[in-house]
N, C-alpha and C. Protein backbone atom coordinates (compact mmCIF):
# COMPACT_ATOMS: atom_id res chain seq x y z
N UNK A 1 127.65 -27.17 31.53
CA UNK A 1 127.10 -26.49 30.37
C UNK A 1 127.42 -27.24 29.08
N UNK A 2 128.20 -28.67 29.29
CA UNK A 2 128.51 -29.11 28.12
C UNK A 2 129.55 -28.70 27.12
N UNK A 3 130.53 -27.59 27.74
CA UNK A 3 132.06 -27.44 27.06
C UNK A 3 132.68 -28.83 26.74
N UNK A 4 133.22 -28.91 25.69
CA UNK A 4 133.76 -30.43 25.36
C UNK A 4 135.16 -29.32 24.85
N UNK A 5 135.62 -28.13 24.89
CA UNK A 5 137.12 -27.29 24.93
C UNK A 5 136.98 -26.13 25.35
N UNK A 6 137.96 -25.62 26.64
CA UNK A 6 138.41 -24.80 27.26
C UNK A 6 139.26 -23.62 27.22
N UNK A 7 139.66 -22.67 26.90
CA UNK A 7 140.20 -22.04 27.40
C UNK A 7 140.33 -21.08 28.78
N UNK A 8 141.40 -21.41 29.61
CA UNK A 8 141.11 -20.47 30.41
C UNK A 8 141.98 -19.72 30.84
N UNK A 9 141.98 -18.16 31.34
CA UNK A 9 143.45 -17.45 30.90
C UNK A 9 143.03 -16.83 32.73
N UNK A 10 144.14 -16.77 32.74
CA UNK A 10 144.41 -16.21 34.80
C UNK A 10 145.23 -14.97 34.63
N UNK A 11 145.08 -14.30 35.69
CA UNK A 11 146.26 -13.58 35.90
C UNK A 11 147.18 -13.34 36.94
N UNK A 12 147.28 -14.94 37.82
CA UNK A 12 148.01 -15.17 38.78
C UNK A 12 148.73 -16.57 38.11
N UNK A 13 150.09 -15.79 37.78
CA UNK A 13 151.58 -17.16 37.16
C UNK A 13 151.85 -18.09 38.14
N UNK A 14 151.50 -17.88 39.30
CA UNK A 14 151.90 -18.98 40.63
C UNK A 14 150.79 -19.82 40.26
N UNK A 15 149.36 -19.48 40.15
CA UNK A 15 148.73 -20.64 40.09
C UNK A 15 148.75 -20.97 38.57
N UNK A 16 148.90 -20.20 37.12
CA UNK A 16 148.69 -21.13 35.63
C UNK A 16 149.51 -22.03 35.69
N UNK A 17 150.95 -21.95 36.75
CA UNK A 17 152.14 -22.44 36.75
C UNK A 17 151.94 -23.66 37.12
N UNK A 18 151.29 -23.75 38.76
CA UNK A 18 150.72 -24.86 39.39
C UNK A 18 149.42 -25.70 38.86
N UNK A 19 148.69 -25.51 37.75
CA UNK A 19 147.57 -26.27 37.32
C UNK A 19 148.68 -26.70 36.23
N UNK A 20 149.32 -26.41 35.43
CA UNK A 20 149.64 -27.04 34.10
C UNK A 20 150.95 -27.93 34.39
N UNK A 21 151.79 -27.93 35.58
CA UNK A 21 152.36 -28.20 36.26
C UNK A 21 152.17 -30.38 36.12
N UNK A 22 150.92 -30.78 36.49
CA UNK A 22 149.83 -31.84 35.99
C UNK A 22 151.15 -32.74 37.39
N UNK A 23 151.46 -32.10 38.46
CA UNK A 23 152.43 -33.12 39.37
C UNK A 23 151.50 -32.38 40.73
N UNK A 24 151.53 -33.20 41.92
CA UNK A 24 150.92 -33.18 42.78
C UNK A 24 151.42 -31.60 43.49
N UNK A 25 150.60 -31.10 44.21
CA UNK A 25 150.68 -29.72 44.08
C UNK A 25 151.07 -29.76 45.82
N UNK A 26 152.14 -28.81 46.72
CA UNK A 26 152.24 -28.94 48.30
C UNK A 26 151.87 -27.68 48.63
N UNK A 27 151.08 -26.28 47.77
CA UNK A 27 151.16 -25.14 48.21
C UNK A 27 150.40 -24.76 49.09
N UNK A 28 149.74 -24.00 49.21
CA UNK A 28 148.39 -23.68 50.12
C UNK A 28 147.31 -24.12 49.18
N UNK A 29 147.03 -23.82 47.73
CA UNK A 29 146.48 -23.71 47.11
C UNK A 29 146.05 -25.04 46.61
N UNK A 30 146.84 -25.91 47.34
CA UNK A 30 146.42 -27.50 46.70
C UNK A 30 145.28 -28.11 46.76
N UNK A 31 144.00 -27.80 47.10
CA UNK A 31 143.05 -28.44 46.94
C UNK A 31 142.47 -27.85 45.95
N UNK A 32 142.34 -26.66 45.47
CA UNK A 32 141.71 -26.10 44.36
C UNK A 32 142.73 -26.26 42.87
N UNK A 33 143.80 -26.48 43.19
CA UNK A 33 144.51 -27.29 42.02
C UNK A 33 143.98 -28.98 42.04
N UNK A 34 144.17 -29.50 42.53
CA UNK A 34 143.36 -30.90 42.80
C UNK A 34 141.67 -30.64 42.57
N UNK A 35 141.07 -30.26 42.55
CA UNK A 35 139.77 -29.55 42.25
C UNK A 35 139.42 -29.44 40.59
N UNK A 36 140.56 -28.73 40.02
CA UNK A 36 140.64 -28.51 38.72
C UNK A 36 141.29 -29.02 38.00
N UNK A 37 142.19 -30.34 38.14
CA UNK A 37 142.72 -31.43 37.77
C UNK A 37 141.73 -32.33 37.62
N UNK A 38 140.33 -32.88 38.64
CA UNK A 38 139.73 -33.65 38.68
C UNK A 38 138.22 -33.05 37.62
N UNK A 39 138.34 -32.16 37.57
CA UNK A 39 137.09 -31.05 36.66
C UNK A 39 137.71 -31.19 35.22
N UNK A 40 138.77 -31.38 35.05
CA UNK A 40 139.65 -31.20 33.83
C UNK A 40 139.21 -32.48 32.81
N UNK A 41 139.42 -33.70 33.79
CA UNK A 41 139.19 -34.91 33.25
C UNK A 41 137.41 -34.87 32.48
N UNK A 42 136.45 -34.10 32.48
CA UNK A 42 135.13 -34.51 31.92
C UNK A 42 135.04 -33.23 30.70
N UNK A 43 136.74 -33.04 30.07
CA UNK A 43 136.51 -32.02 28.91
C UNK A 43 137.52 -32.52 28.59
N UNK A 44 137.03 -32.54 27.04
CA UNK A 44 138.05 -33.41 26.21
C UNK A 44 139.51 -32.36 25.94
N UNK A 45 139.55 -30.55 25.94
CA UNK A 45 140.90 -30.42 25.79
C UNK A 45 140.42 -29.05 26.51
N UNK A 46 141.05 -28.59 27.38
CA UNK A 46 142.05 -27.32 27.99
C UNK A 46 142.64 -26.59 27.43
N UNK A 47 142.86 -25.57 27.74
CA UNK A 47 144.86 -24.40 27.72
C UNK A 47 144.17 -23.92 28.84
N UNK A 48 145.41 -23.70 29.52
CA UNK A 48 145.92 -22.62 30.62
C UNK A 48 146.40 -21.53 29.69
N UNK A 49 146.61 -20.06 30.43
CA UNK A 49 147.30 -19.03 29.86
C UNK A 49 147.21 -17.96 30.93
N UNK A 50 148.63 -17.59 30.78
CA UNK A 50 149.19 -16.04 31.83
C UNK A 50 148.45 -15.14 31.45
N UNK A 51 147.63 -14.28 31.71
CA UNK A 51 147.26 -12.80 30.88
C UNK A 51 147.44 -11.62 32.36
N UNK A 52 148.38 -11.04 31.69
CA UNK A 52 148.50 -10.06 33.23
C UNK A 52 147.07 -9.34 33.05
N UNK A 53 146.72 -8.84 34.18
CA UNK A 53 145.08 -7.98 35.25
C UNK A 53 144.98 -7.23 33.81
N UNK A 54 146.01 -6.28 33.21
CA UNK A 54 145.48 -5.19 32.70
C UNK A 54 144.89 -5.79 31.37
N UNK A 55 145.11 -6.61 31.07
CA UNK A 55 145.08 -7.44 29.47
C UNK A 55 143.70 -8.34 29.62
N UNK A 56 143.10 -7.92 31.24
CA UNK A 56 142.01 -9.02 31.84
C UNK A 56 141.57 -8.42 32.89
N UNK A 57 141.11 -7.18 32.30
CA UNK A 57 140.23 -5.85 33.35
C UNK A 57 138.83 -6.66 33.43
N UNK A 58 138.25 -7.45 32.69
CA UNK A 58 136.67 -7.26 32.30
C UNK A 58 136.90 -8.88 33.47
N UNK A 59 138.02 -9.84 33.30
CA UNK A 59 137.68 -11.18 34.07
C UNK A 59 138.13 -10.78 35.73
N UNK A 60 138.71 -9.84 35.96
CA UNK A 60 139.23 -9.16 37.23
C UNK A 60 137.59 -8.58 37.71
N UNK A 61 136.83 -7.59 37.18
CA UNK A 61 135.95 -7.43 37.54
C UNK A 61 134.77 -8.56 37.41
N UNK A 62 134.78 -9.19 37.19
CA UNK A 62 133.69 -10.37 37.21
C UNK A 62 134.23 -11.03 38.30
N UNK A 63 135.12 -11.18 38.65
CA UNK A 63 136.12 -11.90 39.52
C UNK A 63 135.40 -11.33 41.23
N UNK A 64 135.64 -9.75 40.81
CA UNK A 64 135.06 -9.33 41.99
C UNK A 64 133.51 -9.09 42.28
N UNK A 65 132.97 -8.97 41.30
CA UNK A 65 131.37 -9.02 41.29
C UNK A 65 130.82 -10.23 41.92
N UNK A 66 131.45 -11.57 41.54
CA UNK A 66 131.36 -13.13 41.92
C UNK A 66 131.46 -12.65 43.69
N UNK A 67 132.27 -12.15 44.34
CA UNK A 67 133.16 -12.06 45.43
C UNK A 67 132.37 -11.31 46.08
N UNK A 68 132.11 -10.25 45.67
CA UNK A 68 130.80 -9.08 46.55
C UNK A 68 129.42 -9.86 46.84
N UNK A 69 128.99 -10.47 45.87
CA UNK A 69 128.10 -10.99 46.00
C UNK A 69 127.57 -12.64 46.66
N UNK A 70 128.77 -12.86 46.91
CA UNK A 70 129.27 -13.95 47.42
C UNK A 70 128.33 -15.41 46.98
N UNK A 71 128.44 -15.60 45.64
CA UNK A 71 127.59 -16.53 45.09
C UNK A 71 128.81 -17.03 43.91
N UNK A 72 128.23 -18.14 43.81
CA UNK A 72 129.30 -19.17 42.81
C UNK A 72 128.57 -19.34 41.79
N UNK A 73 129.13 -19.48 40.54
CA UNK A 73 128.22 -19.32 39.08
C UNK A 73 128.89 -19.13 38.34
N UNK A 74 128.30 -18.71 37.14
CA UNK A 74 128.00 -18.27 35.84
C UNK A 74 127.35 -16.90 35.32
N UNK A 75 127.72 -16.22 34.36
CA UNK A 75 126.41 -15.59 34.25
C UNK A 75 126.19 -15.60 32.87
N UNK A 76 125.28 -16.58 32.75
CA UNK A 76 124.94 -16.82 30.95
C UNK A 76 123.78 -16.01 29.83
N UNK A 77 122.77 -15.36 30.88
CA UNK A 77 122.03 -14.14 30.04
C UNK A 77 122.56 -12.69 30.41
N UNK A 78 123.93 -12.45 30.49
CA UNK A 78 124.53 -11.03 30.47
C UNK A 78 125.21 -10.68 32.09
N UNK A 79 125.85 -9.84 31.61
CA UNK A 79 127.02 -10.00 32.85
C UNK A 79 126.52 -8.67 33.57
N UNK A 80 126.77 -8.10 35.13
CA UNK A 80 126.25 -6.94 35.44
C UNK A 80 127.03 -5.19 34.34
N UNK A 81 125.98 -4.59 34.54
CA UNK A 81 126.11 -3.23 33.66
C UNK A 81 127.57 -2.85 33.61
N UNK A 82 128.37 -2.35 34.74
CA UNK A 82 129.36 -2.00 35.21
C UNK A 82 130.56 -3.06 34.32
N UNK A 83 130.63 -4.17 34.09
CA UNK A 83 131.33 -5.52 33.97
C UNK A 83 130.58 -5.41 31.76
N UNK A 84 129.72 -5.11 31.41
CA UNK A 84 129.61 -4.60 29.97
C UNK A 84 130.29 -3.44 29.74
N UNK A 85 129.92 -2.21 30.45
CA UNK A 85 130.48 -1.11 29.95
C UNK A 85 132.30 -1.51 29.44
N UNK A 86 132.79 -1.99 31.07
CA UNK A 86 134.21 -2.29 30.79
C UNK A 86 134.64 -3.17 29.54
N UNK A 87 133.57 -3.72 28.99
CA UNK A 87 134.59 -4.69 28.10
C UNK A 87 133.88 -3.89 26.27
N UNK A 88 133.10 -3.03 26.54
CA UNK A 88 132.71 -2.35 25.49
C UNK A 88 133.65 -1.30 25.22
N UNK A 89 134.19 -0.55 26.59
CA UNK A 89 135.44 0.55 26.29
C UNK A 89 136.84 -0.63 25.58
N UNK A 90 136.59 -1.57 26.33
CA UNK A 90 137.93 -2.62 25.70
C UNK A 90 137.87 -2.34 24.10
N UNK A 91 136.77 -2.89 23.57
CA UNK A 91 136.78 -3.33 22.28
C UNK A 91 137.16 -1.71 21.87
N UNK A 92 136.15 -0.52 21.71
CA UNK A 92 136.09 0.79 21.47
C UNK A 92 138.35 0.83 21.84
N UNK A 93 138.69 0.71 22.54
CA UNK A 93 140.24 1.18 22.89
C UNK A 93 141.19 0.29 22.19
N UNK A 94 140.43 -0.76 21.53
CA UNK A 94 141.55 -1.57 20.42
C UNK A 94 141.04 -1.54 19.24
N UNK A 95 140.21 -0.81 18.84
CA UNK A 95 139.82 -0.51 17.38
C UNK A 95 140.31 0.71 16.58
């Protein structure tokens, strides 16, 4: 899509730990750290960041929408209904 800077925030510390880590990885998880080490290199800057589930309800459910539907992507003209509502109560619950 042409990102030239990243942010991207997880809410699993075993793996923000193991990508920023930038040393060869022995876990289970090592090819998808190696995956995103080699994806890393064609964007000029990154952050990693911890955000525990509850602080990252709306990327948890996209997470699982991706997963039900079992398709790999994006979704760049609007995210499903269920996955808006949640991040509209977000904003509405910190205002």
């Amino acid at each position: 899509m042409g990102f030239r800077r990243l942010a991207v925030e997880g809410d699993s510390l075993t793996v923000i730990k193991s990508i920023k880590k930038k040393e060869k990885d022995k876990s289970m998880i090592r090819s998808i750290i190696h995956h995103i080490s080699i994806l890393e290199t064609q964007i000029d800057k990154v952050t990693y960041r911890f955000v525990p589930r509850m602080a990252n309800e709306v990327a948890h459910m996209l997470t699982l929408e991706g997963r039900r539907s079992q398709c790999f992507g994006v979704w760049v003209d609007g995210v499903p209904d269920a996955v808006e509502a949640r991040a509209m109560k977000d904003v509405l619950d910190w205002n």
